[in-house]
N, C-alpha and C. Protein backbone atom coordinates (compact mmCIF):
# COMPACT_ATOMS: atom_id res chain seq x y z
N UNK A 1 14.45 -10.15 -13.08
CA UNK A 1 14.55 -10.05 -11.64
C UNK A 1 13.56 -11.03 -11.01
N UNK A 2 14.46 -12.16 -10.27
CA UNK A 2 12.81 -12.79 -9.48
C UNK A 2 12.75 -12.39 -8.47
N UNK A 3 11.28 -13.07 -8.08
CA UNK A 3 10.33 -12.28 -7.07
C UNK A 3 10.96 -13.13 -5.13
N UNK A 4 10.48 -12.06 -4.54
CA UNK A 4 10.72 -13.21 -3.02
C UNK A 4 9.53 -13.34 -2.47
N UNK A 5 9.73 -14.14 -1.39
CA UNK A 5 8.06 -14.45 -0.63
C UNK A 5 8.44 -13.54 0.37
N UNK A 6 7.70 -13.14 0.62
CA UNK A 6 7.51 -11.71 2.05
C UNK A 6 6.46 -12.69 3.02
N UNK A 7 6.65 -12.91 4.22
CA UNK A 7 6.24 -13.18 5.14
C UNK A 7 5.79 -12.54 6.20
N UNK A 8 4.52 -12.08 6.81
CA UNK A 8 4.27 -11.44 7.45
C UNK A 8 3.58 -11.63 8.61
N UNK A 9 3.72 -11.42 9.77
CA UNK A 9 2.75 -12.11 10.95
C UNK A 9 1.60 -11.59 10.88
N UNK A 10 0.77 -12.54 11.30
CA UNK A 10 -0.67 -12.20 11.75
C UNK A 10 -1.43 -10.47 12.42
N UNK A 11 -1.47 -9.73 12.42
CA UNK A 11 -1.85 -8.73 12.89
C UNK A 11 -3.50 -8.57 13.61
N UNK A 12 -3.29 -8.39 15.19
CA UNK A 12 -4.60 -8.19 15.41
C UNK A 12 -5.10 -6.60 15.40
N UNK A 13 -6.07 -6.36 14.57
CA UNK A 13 -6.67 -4.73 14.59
C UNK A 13 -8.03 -4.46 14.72
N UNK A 14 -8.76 -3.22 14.83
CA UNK A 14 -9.86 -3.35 15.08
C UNK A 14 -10.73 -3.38 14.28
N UNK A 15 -11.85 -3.76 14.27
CA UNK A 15 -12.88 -4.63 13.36
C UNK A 15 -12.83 -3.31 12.29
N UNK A 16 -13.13 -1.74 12.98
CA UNK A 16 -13.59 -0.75 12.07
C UNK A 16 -11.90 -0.58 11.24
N UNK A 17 -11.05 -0.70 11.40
CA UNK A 17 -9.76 -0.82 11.37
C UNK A 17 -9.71 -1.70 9.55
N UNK A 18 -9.84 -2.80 9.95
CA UNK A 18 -9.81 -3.96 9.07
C UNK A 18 -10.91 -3.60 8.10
N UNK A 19 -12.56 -3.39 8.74
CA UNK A 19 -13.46 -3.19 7.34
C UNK A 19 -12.90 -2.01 6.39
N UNK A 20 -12.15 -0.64 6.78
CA UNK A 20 -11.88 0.56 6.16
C UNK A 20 -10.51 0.05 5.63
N UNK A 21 -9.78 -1.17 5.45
CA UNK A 21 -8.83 -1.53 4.59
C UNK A 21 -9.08 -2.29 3.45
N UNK A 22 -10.06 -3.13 4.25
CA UNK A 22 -10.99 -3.97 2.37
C UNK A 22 -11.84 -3.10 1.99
N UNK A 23 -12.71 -1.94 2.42
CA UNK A 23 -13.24 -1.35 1.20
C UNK A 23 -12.37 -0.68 0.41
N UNK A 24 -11.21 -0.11 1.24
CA UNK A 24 -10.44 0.56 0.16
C UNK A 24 -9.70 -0.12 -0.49
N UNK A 25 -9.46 -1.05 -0.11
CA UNK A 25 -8.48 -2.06 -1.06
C UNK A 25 -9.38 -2.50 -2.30
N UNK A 26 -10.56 -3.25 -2.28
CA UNK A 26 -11.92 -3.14 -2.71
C UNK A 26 -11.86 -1.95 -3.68
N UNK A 27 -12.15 -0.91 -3.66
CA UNK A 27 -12.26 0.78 -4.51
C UNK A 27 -11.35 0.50 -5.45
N UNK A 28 -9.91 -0.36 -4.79
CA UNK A 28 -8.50 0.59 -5.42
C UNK A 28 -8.74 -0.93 -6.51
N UNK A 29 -9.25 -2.27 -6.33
CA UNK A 29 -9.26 -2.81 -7.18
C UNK A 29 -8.14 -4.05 -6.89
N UNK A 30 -7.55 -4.33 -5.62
CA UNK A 30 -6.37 -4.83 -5.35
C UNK A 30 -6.89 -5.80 -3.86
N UNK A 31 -5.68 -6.58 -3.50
CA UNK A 31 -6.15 -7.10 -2.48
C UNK A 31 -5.24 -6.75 -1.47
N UNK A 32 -6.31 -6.42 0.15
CA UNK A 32 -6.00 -6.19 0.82
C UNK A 32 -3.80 -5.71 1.11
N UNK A 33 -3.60 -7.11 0.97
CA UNK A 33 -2.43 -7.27 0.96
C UNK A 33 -1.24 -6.85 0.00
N UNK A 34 -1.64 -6.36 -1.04
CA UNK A 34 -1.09 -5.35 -2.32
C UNK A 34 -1.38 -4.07 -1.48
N UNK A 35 -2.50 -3.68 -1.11
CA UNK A 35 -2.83 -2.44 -0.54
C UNK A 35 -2.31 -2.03 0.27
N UNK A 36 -1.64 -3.00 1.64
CA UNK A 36 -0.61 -2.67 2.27
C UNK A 36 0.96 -2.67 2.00
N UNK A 37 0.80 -3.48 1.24
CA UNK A 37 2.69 -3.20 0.64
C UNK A 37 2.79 -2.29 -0.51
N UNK A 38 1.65 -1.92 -0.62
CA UNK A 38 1.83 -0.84 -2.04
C UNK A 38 2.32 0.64 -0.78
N UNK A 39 1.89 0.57 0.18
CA UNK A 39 1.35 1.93 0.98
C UNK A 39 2.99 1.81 1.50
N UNK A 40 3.03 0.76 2.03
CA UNK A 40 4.66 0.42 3.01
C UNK A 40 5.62 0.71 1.67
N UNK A 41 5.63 0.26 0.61
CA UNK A 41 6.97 0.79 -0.85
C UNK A 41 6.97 2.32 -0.89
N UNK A 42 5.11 3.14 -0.92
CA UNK A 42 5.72 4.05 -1.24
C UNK A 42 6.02 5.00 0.00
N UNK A 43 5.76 4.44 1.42
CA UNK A 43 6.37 5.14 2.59
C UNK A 43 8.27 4.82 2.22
N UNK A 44 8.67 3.92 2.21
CA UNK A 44 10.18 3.35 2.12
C UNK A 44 10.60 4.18 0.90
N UNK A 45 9.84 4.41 -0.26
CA UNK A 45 10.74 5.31 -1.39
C UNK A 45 10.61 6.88 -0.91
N UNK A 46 9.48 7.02 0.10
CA UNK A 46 9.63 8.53 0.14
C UNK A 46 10.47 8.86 1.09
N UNK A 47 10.93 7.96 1.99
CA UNK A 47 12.20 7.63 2.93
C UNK A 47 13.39 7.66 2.35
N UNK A 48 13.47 7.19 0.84
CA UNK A 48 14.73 7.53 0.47
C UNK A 48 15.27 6.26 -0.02
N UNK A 49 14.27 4.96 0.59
CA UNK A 49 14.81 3.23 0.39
C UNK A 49 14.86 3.04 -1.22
N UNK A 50 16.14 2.24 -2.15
CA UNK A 50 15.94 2.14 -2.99
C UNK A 50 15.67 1.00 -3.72
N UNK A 51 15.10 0.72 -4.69
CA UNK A 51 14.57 -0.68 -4.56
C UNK A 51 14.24 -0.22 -6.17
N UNK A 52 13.53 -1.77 -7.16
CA UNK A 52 13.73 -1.56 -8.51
C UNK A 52 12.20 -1.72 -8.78
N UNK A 53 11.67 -2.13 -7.58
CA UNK A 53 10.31 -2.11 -8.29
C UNK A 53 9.30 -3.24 -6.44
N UNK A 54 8.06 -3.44 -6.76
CA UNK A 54 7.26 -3.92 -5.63
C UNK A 54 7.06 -5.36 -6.41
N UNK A 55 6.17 -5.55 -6.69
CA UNK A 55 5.96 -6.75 -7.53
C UNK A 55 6.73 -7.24 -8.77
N UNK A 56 6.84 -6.18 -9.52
CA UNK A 56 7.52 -6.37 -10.84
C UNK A 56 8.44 -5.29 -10.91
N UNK A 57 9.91 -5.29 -11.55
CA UNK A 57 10.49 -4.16 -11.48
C UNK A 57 10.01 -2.72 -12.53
N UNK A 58 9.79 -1.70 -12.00
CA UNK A 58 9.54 -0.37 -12.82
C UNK A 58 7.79 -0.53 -12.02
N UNK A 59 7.84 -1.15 -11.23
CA UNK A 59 6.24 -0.64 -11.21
C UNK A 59 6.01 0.76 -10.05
N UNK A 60 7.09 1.21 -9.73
CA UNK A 60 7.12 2.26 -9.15
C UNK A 60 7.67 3.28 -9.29
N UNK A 61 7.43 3.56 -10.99
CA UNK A 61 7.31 4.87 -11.48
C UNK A 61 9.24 5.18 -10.78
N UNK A 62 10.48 5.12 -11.18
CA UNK A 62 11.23 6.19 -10.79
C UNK A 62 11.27 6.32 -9.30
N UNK A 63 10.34 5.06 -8.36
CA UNK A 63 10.52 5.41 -7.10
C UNK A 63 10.05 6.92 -6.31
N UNK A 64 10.04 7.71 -7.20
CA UNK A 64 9.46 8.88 -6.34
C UNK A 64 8.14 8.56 -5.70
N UNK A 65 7.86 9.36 -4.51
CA UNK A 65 6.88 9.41 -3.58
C UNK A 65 5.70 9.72 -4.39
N UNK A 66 4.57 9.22 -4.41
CA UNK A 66 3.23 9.49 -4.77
C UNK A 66 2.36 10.09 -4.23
N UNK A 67 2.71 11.51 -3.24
CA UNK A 67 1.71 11.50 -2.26
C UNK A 67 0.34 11.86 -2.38
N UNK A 68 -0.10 12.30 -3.70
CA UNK A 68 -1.24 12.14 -3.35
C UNK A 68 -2.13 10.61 -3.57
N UNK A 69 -1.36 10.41 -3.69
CA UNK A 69 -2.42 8.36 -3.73
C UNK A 69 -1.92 8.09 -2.23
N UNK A 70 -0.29 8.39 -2.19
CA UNK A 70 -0.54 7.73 -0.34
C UNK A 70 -1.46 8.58 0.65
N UNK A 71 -1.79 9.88 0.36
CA UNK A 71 -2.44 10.83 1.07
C UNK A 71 -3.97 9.95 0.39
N UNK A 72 -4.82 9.61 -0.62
CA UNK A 72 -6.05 9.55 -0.42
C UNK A 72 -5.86 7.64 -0.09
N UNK A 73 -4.98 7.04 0.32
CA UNK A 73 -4.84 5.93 1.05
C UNK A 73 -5.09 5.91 1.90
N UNK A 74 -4.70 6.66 2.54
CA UNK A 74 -4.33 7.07 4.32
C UNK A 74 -5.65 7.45 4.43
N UNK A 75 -6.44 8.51 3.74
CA UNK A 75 -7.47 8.88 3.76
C UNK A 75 -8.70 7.87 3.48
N UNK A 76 -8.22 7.26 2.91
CA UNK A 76 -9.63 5.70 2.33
C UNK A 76 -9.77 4.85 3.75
N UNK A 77 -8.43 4.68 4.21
CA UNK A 77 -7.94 3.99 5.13
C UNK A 77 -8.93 4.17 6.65
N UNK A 78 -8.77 5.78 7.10
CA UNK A 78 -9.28 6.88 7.84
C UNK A 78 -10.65 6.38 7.94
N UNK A 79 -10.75 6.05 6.80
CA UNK A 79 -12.82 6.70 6.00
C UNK A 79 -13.14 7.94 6.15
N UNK A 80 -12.36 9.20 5.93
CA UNK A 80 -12.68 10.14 5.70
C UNK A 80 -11.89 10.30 4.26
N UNK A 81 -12.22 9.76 3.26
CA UNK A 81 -12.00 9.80 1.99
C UNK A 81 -13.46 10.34 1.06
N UNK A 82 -13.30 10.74 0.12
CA UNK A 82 -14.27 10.90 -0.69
C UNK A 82 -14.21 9.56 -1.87
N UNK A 83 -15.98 9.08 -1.53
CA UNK A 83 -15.75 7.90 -2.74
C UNK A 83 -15.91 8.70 -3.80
């Protein structure tokens, strides 16, 4: 399966906004931008969207929803996460 380029506009957010997405992206070991399309795949599979994989195909487990990684995402995200 090859890959596509995803294009995305510029987004302006707020400073505390942006620092609480690179540390957690940072924690999780990934960059920023994995961190948000990892979060957006597994909102779209828990929606029901079907798809074979994010980066590589099978890297999303069966597609089922992950919620507790999107729940301590959201939560890293927040900064009311536990490091």
């Amino acid at each position: 399966m090859a890959t596509a380029q995803l294009f995305l506009s510029g987004a302006r957010v707020t400073p505390d906004f942006r620092e609480a997405l690179h540390d957690a992206a940072n924690r999780a070991g990934i960059t920023p931008n994995e961190f948000v399309i990892t979060a957006a795949a597994e909102k779209l599979a828990e929606r029901g969207a079907s798809f074979r994989g994010v980066f590589r195909p099978g890297d999303m487990r069966d597609h089922r929803p992950r919620r507790d990684l999107s729940q301590r995402l959201i939560s890293d995200v927040a900064g009311t996460g536990r490091s």
